[in-house]
N, C-alpha and C. Protein backbone atom coordinates (compact mmCIF):
# COMPACT_ATOMS: atom_id res chain seq x y z
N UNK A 1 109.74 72.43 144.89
CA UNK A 1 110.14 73.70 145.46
C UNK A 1 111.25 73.45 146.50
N UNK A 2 112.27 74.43 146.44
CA UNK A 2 113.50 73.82 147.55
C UNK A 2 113.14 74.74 148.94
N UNK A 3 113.09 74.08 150.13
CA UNK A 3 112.74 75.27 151.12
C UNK A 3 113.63 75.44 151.98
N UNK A 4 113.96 76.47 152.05
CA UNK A 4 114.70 77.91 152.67
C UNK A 4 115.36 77.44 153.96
N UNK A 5 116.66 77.32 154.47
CA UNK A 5 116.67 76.81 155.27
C UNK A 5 117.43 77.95 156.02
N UNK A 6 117.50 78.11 157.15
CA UNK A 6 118.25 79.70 158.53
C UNK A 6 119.45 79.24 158.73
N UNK A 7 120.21 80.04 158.22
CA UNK A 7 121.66 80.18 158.73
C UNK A 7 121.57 81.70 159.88
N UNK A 8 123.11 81.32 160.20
CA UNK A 8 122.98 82.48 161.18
C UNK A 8 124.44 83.28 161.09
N UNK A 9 124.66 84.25 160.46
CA UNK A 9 126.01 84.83 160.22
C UNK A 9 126.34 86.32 160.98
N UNK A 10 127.54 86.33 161.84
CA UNK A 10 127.95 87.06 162.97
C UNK A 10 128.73 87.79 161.77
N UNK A 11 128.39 88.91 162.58
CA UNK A 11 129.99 89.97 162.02
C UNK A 11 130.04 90.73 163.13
N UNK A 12 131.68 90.86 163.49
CA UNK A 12 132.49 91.95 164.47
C UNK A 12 132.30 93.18 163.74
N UNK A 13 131.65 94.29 163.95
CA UNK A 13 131.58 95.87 163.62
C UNK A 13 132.16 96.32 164.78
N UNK A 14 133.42 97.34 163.99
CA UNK A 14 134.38 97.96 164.80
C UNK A 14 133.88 99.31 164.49
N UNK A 15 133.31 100.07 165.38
CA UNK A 15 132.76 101.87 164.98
C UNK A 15 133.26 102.23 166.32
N UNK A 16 133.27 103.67 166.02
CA UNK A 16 133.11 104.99 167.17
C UNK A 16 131.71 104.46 167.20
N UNK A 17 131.42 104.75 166.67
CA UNK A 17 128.97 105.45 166.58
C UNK A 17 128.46 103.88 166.19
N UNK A 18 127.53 104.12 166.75
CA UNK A 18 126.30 103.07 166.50
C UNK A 18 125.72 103.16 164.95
N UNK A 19 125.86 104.36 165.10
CA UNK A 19 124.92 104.76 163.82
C UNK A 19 125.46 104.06 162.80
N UNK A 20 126.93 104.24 162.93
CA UNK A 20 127.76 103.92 161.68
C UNK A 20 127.63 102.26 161.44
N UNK A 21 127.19 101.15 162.30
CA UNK A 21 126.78 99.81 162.48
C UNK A 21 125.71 99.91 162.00
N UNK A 22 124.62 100.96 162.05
CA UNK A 22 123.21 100.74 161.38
C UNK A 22 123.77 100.81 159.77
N UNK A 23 123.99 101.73 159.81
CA UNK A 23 124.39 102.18 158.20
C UNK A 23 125.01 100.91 157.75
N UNK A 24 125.78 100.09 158.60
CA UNK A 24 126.41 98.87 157.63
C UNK A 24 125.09 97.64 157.44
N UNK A 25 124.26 97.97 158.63
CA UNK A 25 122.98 96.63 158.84
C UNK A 25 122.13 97.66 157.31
N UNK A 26 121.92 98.72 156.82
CA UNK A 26 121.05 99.32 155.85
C UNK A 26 121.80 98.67 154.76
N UNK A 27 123.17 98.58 154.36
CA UNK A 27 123.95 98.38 153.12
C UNK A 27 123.63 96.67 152.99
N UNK A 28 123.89 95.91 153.94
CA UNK A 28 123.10 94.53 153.82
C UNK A 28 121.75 94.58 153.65
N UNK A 29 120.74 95.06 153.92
CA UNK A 29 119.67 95.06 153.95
C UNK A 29 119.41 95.62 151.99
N UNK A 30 120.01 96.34 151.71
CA UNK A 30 119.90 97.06 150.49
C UNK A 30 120.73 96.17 149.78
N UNK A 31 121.28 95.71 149.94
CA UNK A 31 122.03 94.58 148.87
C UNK A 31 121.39 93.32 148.52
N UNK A 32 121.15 92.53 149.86
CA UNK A 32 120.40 91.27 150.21
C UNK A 32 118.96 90.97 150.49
N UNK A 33 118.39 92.24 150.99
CA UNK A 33 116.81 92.12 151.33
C UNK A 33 116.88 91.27 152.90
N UNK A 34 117.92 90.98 153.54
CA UNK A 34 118.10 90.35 154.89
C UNK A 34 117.98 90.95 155.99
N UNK A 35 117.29 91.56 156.85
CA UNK A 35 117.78 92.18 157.92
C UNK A 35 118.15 91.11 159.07
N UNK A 36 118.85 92.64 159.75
CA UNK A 36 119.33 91.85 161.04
C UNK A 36 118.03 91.51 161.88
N UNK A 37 118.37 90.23 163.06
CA UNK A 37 117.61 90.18 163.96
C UNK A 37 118.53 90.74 165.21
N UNK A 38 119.20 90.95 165.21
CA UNK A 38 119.46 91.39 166.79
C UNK A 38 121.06 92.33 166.88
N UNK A 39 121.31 93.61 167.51
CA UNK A 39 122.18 94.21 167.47
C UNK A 39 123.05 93.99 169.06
N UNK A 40 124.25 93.41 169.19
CA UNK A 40 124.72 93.16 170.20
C UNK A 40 125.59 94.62 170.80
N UNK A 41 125.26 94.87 171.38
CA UNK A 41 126.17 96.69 171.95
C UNK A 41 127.15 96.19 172.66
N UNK A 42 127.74 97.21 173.16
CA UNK A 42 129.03 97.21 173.49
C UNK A 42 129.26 96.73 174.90
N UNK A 43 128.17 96.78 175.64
CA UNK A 43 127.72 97.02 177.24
C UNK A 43 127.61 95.70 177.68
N UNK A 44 127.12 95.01 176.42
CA UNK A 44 126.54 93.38 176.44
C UNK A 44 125.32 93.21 175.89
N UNK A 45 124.19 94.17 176.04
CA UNK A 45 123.26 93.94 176.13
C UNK A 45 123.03 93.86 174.12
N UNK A 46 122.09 92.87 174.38
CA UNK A 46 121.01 92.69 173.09
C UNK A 46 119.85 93.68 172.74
N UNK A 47 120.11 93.81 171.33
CA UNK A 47 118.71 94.47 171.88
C UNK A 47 118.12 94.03 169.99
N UNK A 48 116.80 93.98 169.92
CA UNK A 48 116.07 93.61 168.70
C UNK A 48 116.17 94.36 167.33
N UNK A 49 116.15 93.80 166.48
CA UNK A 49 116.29 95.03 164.97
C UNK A 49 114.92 95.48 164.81
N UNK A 50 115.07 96.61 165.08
CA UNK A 50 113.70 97.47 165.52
C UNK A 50 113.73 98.49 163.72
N UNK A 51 113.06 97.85 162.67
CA UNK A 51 113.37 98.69 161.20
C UNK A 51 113.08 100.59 161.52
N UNK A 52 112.01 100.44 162.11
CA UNK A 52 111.69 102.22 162.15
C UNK A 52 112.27 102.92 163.12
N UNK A 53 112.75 101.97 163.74
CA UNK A 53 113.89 103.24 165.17
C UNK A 53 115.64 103.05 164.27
N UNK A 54 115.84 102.23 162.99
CA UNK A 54 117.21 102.27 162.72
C UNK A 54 116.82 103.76 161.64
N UNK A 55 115.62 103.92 161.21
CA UNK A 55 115.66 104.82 160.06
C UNK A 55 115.25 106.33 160.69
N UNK A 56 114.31 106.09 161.30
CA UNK A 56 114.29 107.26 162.41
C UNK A 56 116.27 108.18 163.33
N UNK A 57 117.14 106.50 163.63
CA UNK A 57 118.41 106.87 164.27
C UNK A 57 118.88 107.73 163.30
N UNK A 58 119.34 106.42 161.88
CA UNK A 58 120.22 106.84 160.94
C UNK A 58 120.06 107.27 159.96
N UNK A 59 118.65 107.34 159.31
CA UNK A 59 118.53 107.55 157.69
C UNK A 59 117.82 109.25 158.19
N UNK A 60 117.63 109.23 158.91
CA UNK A 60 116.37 110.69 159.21
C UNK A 60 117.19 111.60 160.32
N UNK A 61 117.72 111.04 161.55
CA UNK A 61 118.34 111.84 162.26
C UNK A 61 117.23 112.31 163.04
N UNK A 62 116.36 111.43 163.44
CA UNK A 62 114.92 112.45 164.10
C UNK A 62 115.17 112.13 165.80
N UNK A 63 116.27 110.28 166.43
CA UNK A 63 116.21 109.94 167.31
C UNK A 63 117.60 110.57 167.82
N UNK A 64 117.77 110.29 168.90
CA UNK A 64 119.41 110.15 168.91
C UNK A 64 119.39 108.22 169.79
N UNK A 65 121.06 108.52 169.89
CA UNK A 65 121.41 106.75 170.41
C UNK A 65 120.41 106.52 171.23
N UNK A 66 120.40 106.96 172.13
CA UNK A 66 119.74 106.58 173.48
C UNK A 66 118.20 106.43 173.12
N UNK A 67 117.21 107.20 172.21
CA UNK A 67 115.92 106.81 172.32
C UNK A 67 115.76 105.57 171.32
N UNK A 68 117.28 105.55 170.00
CA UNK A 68 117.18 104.29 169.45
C UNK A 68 117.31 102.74 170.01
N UNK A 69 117.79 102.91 171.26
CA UNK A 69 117.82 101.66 172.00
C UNK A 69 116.93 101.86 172.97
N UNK A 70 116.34 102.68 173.15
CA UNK A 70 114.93 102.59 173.65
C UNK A 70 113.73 101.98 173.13
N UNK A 71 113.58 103.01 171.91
CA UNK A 71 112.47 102.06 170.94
C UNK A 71 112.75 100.67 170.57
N UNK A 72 114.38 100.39 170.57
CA UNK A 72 114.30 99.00 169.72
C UNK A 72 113.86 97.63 171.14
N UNK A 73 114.32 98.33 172.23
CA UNK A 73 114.34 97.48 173.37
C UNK A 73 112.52 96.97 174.03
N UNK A 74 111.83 98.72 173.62
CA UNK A 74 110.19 98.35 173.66
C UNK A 74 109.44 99.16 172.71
N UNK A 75 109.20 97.94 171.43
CA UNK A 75 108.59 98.36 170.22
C UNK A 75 107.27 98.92 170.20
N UNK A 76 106.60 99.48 171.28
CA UNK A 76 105.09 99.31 171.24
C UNK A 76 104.76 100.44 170.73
């Protein structure tokens, strides 16, 4: 069996909206089965790939920005 070894691949996302960066982390995710681990913002800050606050932001429209980097920052 060959085992799996972690790479780690950056991409620069140039948006107005956040959202529009989720939507590109959903099109990898839907292509590859990969998600992201970590979304770097604009401010500096890190914050975790939180799956149900990106679909809640972007696929549903139920959050807006601000509670999506809320939830992703404390998943509980």
């Amino acid at each position: 069996m060959i085992k799996k070894q972690a790479f780690k691949l950056i991409y620069k996302v140039e948006s107005e909206k956040l959202v529009d960066v989720i939507r590109v982390a959903w099109e990898v995710i839907s292509e590859m089965g990969m998600e992201p681990e970590t979304i770097n913002l604009p401010d500096g800050r890190v914050i975790p790939w939180n799956n149900y606050a990106a679909h809640q932001f972007s696929a549903e429209g139920n959050i807006d920005e601000e509670k999506f980097i809320e939830w992703s920052m404390n998943p509980e």
